[in-house]
Protein backbone atom coordinates (compact mmCIF):
# COMPACT_ATOMS: atom_id res chain seq x y z
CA UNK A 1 4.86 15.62 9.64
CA UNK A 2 3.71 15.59 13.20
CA UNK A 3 2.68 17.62 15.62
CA UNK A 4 2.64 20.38 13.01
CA UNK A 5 2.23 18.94 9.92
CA UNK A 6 2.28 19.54 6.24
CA UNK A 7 2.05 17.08 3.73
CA UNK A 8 3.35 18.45 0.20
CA UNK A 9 5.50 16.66 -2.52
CA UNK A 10 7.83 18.55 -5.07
CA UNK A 11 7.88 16.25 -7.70
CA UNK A 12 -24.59 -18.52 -18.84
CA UNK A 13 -27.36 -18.63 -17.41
CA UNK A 14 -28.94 -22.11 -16.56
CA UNK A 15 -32.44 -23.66 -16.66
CA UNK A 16 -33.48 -26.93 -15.41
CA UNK A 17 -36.49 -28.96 -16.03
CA UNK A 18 -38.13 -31.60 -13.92
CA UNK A 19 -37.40 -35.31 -15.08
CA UNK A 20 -40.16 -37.74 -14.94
CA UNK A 21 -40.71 -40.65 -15.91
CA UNK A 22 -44.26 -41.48 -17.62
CA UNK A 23 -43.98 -45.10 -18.10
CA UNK A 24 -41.67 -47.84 -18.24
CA UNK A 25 -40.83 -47.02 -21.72
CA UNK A 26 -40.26 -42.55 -20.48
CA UNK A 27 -37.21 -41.51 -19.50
CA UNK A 28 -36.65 -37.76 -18.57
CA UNK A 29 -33.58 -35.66 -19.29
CA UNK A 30 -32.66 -31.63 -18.04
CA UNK A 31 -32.05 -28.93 -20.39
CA UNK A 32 -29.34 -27.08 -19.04
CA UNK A 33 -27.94 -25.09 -20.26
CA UNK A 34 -0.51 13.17 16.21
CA UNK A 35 -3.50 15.54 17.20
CA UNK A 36 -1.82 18.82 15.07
CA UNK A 37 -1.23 22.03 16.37
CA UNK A 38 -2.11 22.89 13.14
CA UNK A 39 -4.48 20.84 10.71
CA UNK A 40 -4.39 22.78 7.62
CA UNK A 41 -2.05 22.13 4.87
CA UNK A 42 -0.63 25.56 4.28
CA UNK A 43 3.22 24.86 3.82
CA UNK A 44 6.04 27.49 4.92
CA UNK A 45 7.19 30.33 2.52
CA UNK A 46 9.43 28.70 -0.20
CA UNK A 47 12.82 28.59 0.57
CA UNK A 48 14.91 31.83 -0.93
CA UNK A 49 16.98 30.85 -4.00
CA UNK A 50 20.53 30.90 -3.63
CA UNK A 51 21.99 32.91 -6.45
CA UNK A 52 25.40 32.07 -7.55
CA UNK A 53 28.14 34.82 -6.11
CA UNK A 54 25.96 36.26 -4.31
CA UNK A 55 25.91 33.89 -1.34
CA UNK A 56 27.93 34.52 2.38
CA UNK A 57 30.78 33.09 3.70
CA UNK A 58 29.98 30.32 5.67
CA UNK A 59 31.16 30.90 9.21
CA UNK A 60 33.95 27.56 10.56
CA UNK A 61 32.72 26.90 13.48
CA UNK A 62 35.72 24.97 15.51
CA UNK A 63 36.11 21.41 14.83
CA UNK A 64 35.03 19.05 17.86
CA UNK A 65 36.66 15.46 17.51
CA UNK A 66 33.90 12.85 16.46
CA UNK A 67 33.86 9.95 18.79
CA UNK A 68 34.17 6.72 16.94
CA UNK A 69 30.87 4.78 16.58
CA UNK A 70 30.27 1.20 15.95
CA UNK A 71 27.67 -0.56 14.50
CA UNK A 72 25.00 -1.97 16.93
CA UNK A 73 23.16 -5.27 17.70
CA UNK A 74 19.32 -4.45 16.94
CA UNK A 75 16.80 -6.93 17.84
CA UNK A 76 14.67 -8.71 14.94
CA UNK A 77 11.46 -7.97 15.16
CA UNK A 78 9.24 -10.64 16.75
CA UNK A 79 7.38 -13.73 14.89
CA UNK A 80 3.72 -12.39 13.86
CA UNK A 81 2.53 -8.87 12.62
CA UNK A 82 4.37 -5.49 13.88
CA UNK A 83 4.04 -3.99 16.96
CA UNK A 84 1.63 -1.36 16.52
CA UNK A 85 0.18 2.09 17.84
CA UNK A 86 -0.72 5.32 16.55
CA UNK A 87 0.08 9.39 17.17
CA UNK A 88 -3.09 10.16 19.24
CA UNK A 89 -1.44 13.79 20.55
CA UNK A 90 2.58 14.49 22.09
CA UNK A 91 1.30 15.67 25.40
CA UNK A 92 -0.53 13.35 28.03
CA UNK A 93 -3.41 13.30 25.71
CA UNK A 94 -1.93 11.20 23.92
CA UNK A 95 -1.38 8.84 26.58
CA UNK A 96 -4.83 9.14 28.03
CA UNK A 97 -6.06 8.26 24.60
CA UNK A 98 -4.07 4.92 23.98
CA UNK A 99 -6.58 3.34 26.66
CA UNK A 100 -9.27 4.53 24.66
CA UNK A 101 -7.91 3.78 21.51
CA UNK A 102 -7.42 -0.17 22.11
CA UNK A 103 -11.29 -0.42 23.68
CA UNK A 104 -12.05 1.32 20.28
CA UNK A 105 -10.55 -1.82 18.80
CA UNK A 106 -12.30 -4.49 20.45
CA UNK A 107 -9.22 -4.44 23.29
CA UNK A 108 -6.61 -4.44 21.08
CA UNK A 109 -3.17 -4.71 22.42
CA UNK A 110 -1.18 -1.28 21.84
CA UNK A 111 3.07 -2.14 22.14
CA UNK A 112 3.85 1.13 20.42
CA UNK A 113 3.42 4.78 21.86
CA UNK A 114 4.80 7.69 19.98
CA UNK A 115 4.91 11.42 20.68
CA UNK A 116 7.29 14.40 19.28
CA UNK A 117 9.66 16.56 20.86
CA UNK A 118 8.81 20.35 19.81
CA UNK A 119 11.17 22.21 17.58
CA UNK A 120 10.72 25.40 18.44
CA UNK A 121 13.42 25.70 21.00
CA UNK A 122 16.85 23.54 21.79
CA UNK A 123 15.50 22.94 25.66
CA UNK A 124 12.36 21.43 23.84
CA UNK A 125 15.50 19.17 21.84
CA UNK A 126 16.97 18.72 25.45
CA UNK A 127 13.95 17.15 26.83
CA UNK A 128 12.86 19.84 28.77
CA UNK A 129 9.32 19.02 28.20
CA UNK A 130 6.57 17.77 31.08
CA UNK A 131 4.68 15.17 29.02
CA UNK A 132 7.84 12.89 29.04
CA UNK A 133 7.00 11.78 32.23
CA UNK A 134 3.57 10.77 31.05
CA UNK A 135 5.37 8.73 28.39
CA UNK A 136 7.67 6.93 30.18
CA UNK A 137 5.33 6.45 32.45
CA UNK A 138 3.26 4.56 30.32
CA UNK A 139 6.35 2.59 28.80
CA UNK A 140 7.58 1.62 32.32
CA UNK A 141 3.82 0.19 32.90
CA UNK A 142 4.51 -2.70 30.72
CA UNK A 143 8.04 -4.63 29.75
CA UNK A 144 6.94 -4.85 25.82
CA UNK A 145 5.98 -1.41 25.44
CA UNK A 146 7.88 0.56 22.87
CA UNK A 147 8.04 4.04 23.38
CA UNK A 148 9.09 5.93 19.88
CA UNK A 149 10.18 9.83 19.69
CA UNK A 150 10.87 12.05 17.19
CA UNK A 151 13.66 14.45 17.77
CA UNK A 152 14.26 17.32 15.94
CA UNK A 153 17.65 18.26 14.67
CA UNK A 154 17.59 22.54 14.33
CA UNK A 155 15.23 24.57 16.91
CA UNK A 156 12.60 26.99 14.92
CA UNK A 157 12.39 23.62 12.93
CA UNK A 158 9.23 24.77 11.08
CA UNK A 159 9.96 28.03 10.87
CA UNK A 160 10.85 28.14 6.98
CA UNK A 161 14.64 28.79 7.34
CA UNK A 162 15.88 28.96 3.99
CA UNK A 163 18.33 27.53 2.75
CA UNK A 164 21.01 29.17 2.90
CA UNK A 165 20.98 29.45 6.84
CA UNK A 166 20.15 25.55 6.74
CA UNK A 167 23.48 24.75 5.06
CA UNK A 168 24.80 26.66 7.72
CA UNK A 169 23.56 25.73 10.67
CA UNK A 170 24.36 22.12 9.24
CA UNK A 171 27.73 22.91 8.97
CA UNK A 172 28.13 23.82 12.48
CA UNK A 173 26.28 20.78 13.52
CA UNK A 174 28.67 18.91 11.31
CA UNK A 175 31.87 20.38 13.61
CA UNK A 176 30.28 19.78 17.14
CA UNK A 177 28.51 23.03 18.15
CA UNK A 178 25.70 21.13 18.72
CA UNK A 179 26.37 17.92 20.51
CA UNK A 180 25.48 19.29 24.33
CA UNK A 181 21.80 19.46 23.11
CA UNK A 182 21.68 15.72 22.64
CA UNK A 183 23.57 14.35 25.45
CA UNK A 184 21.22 16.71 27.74
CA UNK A 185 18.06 14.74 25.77
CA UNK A 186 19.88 11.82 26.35
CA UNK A 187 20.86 11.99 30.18
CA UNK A 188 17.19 13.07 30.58
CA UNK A 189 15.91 10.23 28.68
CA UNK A 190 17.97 7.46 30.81
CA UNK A 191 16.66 9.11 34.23
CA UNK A 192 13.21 9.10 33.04
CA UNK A 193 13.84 4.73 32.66
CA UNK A 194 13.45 4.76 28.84
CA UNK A 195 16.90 4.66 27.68
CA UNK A 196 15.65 1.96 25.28
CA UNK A 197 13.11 4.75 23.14
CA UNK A 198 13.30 4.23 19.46
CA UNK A 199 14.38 7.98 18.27
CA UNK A 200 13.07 9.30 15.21
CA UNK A 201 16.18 11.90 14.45
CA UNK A 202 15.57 14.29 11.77
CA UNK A 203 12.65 12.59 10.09
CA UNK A 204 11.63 13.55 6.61
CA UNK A 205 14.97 14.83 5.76
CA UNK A 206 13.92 14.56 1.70
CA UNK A 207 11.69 16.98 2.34
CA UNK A 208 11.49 20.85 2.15
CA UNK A 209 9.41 20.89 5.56
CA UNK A 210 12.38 21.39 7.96
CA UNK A 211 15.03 23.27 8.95
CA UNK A 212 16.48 19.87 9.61
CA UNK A 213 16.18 19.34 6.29
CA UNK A 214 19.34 17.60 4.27
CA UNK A 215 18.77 18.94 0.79
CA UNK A 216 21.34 22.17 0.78
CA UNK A 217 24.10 19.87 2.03
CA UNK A 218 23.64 16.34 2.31
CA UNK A 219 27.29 15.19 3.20
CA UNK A 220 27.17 18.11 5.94
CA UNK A 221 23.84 16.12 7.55
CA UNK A 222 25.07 13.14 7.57
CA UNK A 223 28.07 14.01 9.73
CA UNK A 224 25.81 15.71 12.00
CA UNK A 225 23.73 12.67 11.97
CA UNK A 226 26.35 10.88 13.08
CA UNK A 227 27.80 13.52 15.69
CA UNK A 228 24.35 13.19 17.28
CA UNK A 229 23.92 9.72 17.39
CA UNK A 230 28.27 9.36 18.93
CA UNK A 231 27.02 12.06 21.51
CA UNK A 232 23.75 10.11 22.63
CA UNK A 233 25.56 6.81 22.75
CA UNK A 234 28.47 8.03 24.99
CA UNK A 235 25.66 8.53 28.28
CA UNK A 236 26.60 5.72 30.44
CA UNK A 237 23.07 3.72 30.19
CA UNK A 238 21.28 4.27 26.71
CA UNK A 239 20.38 1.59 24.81
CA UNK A 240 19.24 3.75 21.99
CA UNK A 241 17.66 2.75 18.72
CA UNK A 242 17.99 5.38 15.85
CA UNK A 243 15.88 5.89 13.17
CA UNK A 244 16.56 7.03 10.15
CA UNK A 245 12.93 7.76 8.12
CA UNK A 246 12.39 9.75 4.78
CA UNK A 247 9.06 10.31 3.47
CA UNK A 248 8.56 8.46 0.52
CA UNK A 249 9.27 8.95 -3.06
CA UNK A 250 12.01 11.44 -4.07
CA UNK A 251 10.50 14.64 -2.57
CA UNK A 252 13.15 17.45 -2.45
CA UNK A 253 16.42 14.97 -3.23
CA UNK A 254 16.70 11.09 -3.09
CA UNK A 255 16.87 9.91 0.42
CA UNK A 256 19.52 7.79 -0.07
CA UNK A 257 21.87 10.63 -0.17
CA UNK A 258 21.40 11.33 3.05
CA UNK A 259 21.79 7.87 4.46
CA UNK A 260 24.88 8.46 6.97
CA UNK A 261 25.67 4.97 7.51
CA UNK A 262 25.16 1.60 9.02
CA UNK A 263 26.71 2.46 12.20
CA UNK A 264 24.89 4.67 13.00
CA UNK A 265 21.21 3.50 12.21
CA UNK A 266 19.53 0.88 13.36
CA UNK A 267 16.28 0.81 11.82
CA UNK A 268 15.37 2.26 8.55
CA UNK A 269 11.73 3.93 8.14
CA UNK A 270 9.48 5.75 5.82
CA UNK A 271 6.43 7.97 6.70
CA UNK A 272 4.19 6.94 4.08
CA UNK A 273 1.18 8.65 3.92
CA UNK A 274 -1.88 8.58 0.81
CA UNK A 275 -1.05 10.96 -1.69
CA UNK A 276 -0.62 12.39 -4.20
CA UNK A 277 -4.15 12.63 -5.50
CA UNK A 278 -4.61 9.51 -8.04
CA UNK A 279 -1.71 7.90 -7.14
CA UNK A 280 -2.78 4.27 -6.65
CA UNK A 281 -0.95 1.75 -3.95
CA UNK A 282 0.62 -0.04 -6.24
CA UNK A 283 2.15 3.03 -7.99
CA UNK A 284 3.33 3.98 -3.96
CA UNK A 285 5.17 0.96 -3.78
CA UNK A 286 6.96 0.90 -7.70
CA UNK A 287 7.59 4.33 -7.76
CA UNK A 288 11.46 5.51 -7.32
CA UNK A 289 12.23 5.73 -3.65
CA UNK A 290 8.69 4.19 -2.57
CA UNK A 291 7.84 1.59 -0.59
CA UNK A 292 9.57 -1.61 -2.50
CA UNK A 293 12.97 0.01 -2.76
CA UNK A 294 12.51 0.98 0.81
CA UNK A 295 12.30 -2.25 2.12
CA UNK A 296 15.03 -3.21 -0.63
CA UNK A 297 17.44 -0.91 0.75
CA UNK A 298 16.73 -1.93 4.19
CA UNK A 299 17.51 -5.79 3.70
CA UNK A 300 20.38 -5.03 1.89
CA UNK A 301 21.47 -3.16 4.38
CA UNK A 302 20.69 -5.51 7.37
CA UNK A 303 17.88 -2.85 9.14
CA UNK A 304 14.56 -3.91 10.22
CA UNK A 305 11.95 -1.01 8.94
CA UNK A 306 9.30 0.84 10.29
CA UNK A 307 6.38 3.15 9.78
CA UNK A 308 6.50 5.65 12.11
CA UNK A 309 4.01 8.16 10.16
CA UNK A 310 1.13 6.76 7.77
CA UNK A 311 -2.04 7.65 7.20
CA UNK A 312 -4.76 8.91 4.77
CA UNK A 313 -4.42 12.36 2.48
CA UNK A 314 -4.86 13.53 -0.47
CA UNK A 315 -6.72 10.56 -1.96
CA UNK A 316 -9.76 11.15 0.82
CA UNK A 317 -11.56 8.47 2.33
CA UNK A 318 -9.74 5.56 0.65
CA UNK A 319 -10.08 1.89 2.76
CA UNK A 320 -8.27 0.17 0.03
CA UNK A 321 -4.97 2.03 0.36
CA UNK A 322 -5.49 1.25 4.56
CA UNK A 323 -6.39 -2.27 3.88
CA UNK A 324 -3.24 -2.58 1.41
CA UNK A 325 -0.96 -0.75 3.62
CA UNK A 326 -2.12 -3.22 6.67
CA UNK A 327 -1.28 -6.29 4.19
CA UNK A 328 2.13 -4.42 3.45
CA UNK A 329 3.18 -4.18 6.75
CA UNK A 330 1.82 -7.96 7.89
CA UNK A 331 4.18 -8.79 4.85
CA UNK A 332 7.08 -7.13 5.65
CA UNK A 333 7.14 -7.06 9.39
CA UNK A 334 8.29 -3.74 10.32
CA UNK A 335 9.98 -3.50 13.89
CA UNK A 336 6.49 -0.98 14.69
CA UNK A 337 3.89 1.23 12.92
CA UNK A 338 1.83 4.05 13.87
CA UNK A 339 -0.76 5.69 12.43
CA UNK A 340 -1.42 9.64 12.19
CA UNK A 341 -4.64 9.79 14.02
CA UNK A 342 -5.99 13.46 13.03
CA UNK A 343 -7.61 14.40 10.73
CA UNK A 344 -7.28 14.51 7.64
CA UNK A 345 -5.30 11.17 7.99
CA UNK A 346 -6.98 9.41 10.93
CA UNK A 347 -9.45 6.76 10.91
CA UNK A 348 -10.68 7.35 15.00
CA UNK A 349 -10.28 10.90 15.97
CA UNK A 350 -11.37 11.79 12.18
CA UNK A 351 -15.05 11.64 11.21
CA UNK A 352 -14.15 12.35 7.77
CA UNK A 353 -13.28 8.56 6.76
CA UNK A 354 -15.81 6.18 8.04
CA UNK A 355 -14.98 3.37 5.17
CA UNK A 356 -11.44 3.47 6.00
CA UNK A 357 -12.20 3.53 9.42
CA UNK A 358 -14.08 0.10 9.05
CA UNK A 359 -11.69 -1.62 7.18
CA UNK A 360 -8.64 -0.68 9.71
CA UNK A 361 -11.35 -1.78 13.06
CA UNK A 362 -11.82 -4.69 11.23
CA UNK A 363 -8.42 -5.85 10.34
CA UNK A 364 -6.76 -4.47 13.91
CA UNK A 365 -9.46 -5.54 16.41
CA UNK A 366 -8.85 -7.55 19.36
CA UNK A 367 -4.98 -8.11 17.94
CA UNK A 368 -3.00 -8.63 20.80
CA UNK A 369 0.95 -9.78 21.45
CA UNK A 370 1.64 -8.98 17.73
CA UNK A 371 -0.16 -12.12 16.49
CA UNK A 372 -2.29 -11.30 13.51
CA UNK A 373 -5.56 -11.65 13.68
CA UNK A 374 -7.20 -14.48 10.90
CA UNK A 375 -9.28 -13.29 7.74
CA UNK A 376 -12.85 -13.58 8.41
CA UNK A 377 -13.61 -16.98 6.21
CA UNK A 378 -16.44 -15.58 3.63
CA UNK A 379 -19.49 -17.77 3.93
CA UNK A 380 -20.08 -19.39 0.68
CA UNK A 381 -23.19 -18.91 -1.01
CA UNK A 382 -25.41 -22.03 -1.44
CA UNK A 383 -25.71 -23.36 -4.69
CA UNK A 384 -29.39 -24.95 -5.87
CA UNK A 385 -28.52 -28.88 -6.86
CA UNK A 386 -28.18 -29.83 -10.35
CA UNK A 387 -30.64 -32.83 -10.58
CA UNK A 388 -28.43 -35.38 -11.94
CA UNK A 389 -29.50 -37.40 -15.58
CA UNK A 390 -31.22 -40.52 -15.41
CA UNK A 391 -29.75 -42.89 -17.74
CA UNK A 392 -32.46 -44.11 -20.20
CA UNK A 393 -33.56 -47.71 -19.53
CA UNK A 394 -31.92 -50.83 -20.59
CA UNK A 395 -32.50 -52.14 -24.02
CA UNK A 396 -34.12 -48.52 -24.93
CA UNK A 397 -33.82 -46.18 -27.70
CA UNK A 398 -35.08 -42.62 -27.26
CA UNK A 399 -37.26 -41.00 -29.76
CA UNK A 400 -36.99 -37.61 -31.34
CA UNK A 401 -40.47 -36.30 -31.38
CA UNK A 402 -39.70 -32.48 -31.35
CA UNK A 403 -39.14 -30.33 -28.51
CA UNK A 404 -42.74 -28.91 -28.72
CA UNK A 405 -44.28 -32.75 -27.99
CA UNK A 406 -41.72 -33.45 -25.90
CA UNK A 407 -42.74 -30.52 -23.09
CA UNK A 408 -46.30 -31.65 -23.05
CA UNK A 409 -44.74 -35.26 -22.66
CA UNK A 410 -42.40 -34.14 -20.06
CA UNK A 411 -39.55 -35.58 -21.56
CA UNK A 412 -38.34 -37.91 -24.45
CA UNK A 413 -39.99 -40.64 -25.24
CA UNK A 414 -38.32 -43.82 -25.25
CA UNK A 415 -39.27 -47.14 -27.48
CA UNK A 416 -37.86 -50.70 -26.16
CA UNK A 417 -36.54 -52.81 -28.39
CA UNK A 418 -38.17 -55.88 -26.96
CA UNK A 419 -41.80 -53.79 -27.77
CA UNK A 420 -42.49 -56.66 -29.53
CA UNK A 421 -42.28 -60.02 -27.70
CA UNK A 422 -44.42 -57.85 -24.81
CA UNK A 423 -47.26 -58.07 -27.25
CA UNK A 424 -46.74 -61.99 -27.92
């Protein structure tokens, strides 16, 4: 999702007494006992089913030699919990809003910035947009920032291309036709002084969303992944990070199938946002292709993860699944996160969530330098004292007079045995 996006999945109580003692011979005891163009969640028209015989020759486009790639050194992410941010708005909203967005949070330190590329056109994929400047602007500012951008694969990327035409255009991306569009994003990116962004390529590939999509031919996308990523990495000066994010669960077809390889990714994310309706957080994270066998396949793989989209949905205002998907990601130390912040998945720029909005203030406030911030310590509640039991004197043997003597006595009644020499 992002800018434009839409968010659908195929698939005993106690008493006490005084104690008092009436005489020498009394003793007492108790009795105790990324601001949308678009907020709605229409989806595009279905895709048009491919009938069997009845589909067109695929065009071969001329094959363009694949530069070799090699796998890449990616840094661990740092001691204490992720580098953070959210999607405030792509243009320089977005970046006027980060200031606002840490005072919101008590001055909390924001590493991570993240905007989206446009998909309508390929000089949107080139870089051919104005608010880039903004960005990198704001990266440059400080040496820790992170600036993370999602990059279409296919222009009219949300234009519901079926899928017919998607295998297609895959194919050609698959031979080469392609590749100029990326090395243009990439020589713009390296001018700009961010040649280290973290680029989101093709995100939500599971899905049914995008003309990027990998569903009608998964081996076809993940050469074109990989064209992409040889093409970027050949500009003299990138020090790219790719990466590669499904949405979780299975949506349209397993994610894993369109994995193209450890060489060419170097972090491994999921956009993992609240839904479906009365799904539970614990179901998100056993459920096949969820959050556990995300971070699964990510260690055995030898990627960091991230998550680049999260957020609230169709569950409502829910500050459990934010406060569990905070304690997730404190856990498991992704490389970044960043919240969706519109609505309906926001907890600043949406009014509709208040409770989750506390609990995510509350846990994020004042964090700074990716330390996390301590769990308020609860303040016990005080506890009355139990008076203790005074022993019964020496040489003393209590007497049983019934309980309805003993509370006008105040307590048992208690004969010593040297009664009688007293009396001598």
């Amino acid at each position: 999702m992002a800018p434009q996006h839409k968010r659908i999945r195929v698939r005993g109580m106690a008493v006490g007494a005084a104690a008092v003692v009436v005489s020498a011979a009394l003793a007492a005891g108790p009795v105790a006992g990324p601001e949308a163009v678009r907020t709605d969640d229409s989806r595009p028209p279905a895709p048009a089913p491919t009938v069997p015989g009845t589909t067109p020759p695929v065009p071969v486009a001329p094959v363009v030699p694949l530069p070799s790639v090699t796998a890449r050194d990616v840094p661990v992410p740092r001691p204490g919990a992720p580098a953070f941010g959210a999607f405030l708005a792509s243009d320089a909203r977005g970046v006027a809003r980060m200031e606002q967005f840490s005072r919101w949070l008590g001055g909390a330190e924001l590493l991570v910035g993240h905007t989206y590329l446009p998909g309508n056109h390929w000089s949107d994929i080139e870089g051919d947009i104005r608010f880039l400047e903004d960005w990198a602007h704001w990266r440059n500012a400080k040496d820790d920032r992170m600036l993370v951008l999602n990059v279409p694969m296919q222009e009219r990327n949300e234009a519901g291309v079926p899928d017919d035409e998607v295998r297609r255009l895959l194919r050609r991306g698959a031979a080469g036709e392609f590749d100029h569009h990326f090395r243009a994003l990439a020589e713009r990116l390296v001018a700009l002084k961010v040649p280290d962004t973290v680029l989101v390529l093709g995100w939500e590939m599971n899905g049914t969303t995008y003309t990027h999509r990998c569903g009608p031919d998964p081996e076809a996308w993940k050469k074109y992944w990989n064209r992409i990523v040889a093409a970027m990495r050949a500009v003299p000066g990138q020090k790219f990070r790719f990466d590669f994010t499904p949405s979780r669960g299975r949506d349209a077809v397993p994610w894993t199938e369109c994995y193209p390889g450890d060489g060419t990714v170097d972090v491994i994310g999921m956009d993992s946002y609240d839904q479906p309706s009365g799904m539970s957080f614990d179901e998100q994270v056993r459920e096949p292709y969820g959050l556990q066998a995300h971070v699964d396949f990510a260690k055995a793989h030898g990627k960091p993860v991230s998550y680049p989209e999260w957020g609230l949905f169709r569950n409502g205002d829910n500050p459990e699944y934010v406060r569990r998907m905070l304690a997730w990601m404190d856990e498991h130390r992704p490389l970044y996160n960043t919240v969706t912040d519109y609505c309906p998945h926001g907890v600043w720029q949406c009014d509709e969530n208040p409770e989750s909005s506390r609990v995510y203030r509350s846990v994020l406030s004042g964090r700074s330098d990716g330390e996390p911030t301590p769990a308020p310590t609860p303040t016990p509640t005080p506890t009355p004292p139990v008076p203790s039991t005074p022993l019964p004197p020496e040489n003393c043997s209590p007497l049983d007079l019934g309980s309805w003597v003993e509370h006008w006595l105040g307590g048992k009644l208690c004969l010593r045995f040297d009664w009688w020499s007293r009396t001598r």
